[in-house]
Protein backbone atom coordinates (compact mmCIF):
# COMPACT_ATOMS: atom_id res chain seq x y z
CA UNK A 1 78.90 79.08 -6.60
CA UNK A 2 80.60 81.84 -4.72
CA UNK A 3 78.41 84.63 -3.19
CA UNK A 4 80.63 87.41 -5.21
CA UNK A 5 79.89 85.33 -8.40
CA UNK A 6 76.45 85.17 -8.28
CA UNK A 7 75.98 89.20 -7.38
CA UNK A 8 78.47 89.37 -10.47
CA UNK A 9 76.02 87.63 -12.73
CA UNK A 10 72.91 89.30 -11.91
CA UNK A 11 75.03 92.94 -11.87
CA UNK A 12 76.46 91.77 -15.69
CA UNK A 13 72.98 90.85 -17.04
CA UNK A 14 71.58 94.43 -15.50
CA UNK A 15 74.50 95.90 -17.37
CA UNK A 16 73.47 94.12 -20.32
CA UNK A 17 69.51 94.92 -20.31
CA UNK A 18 70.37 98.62 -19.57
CA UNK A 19 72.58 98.97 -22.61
CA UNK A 20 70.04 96.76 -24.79
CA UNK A 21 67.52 99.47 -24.23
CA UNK A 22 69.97 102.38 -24.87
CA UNK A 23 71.31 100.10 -28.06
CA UNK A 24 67.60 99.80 -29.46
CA UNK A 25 66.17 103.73 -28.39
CA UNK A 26 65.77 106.05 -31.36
CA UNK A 27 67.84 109.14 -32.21
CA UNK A 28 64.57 110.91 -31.92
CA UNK A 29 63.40 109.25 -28.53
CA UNK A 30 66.70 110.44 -26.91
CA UNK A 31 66.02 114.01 -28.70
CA UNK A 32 63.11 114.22 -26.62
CA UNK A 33 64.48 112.85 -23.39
CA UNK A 34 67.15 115.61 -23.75
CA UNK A 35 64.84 118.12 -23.96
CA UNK A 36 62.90 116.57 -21.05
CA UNK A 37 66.14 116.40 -19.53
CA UNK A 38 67.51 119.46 -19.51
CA UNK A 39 63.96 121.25 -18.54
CA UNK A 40 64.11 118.97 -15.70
CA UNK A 41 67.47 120.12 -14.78
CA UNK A 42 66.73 123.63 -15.06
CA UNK A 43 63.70 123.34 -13.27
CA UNK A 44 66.22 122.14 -10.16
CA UNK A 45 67.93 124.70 -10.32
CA UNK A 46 71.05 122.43 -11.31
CA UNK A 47 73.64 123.62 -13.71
CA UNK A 48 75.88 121.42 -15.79
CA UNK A 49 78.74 121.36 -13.58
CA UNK A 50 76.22 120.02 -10.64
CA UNK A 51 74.84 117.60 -13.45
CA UNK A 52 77.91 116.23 -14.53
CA UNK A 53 79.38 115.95 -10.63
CA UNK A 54 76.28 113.67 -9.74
CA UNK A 55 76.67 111.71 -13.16
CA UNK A 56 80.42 111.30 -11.88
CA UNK A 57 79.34 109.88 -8.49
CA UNK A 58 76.81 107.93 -9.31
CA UNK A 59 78.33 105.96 -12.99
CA UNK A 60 81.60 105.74 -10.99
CA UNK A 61 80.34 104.40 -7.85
CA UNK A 62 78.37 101.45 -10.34
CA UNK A 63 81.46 101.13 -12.35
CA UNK A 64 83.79 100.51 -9.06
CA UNK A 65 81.25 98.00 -7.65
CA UNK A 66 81.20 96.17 -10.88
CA UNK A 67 84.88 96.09 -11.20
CA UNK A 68 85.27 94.80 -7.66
CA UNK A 69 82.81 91.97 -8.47
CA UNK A 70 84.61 91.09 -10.80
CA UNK A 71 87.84 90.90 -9.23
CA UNK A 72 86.47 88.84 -6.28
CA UNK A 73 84.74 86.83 -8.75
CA UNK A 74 88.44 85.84 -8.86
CA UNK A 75 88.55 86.71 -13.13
CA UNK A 76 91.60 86.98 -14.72
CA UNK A 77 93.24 90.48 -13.75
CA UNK A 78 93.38 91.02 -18.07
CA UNK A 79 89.59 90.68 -17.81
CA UNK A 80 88.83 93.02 -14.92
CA UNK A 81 91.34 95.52 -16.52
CA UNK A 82 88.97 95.56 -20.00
CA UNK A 83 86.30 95.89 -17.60
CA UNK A 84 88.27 99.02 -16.08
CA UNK A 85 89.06 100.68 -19.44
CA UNK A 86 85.90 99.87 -21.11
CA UNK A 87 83.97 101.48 -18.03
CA UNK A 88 86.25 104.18 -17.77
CA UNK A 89 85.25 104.82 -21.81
CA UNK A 90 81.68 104.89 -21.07
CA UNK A 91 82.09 107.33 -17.99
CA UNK A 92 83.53 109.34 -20.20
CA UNK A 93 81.35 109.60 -23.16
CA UNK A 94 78.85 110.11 -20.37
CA UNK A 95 80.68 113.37 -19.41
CA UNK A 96 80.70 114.14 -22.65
CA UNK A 97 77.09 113.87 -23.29
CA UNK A 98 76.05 115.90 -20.73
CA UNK A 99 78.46 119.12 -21.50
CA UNK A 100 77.22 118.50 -25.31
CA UNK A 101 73.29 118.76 -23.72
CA UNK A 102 73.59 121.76 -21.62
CA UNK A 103 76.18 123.10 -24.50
CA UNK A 104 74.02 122.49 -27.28
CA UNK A 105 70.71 121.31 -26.28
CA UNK A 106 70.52 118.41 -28.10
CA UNK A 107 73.07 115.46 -29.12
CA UNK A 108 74.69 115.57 -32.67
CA UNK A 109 73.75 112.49 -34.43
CA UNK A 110 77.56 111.39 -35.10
CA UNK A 111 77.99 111.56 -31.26
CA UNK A 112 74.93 109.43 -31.02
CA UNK A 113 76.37 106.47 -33.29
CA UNK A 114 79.29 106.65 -31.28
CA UNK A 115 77.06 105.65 -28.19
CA UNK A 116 75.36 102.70 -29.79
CA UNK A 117 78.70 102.10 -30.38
CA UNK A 118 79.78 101.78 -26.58
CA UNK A 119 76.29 100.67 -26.20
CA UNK A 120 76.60 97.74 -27.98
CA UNK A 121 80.19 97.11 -26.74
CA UNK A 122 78.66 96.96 -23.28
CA UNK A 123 76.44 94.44 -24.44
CA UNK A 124 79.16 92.17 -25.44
CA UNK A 125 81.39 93.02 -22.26
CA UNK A 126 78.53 91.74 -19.86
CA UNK A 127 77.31 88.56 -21.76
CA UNK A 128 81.02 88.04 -21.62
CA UNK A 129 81.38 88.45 -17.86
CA UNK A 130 78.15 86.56 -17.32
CA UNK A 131 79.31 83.30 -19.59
CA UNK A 132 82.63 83.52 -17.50
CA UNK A 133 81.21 83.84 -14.13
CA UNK A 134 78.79 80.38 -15.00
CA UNK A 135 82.10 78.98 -16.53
């Protein structure tokens, strides 16, 4: 097995326990972490704009690695292109979380559903990348 296949597979299940736990938290367990979360940015002096630019760096610098893994993993260029669009979707709902935080202080529970939503998408995205990198 390939070096860049292997790194893929542990990277995919990663992906997959992260989103598990975000899939399973409660609507009032993230209610508190945003409150924890926004003290903790104020605290730091850091408004949303510096917030959302360190969110930016640091989801699209895991997002590129994982989409490079997956092309040297040699995958299908249709797969790593879901895996583009689907991260690309998730960076984005991230963005939007955060201005809907520092906006609004909390997370509207619609909003919410829509990240199990992605959540649980992610789930299926890397148990699919993980059955086609031991294929």
């Amino acid at each position: 097995m390939d070096i860049a296949i292997k790194i893929t597979l542990v990277a995919s299940i990663v992906l997959v326990g992260y989103n598990l736990h975000q899939l399973v938290t409660s609507y009032e367990a993230i209610c508190e972490k945003v409150k924890e979360f926004k003290a903790m940015a104020l605290e730091n002096d850091s408004d949303e704009g510096a917030v959302r630019r360190s969110n930016f760096v640091l989801t699209g610098t895991l997002s590129v690695l994982f989409i490079v893994l997956t092309y040297l993993s040699d995958f299908a260029y249709w797969v790593v292109g879901a895996v583009f669009v689907k991260l690309a979707v998730s960076m984005y709902l991230s963005h939007l979380e955060i201005s809907q935080i520092f906006k609004e202080n909390s997370i509207r529970p619609k909003f919410f559903k829509i990240t199990k939503v992605d959540a649980a998408v992610n789930v299926l995205m890397g148990l699919g990348v993980a059955v086609i990198a031991v294929s």
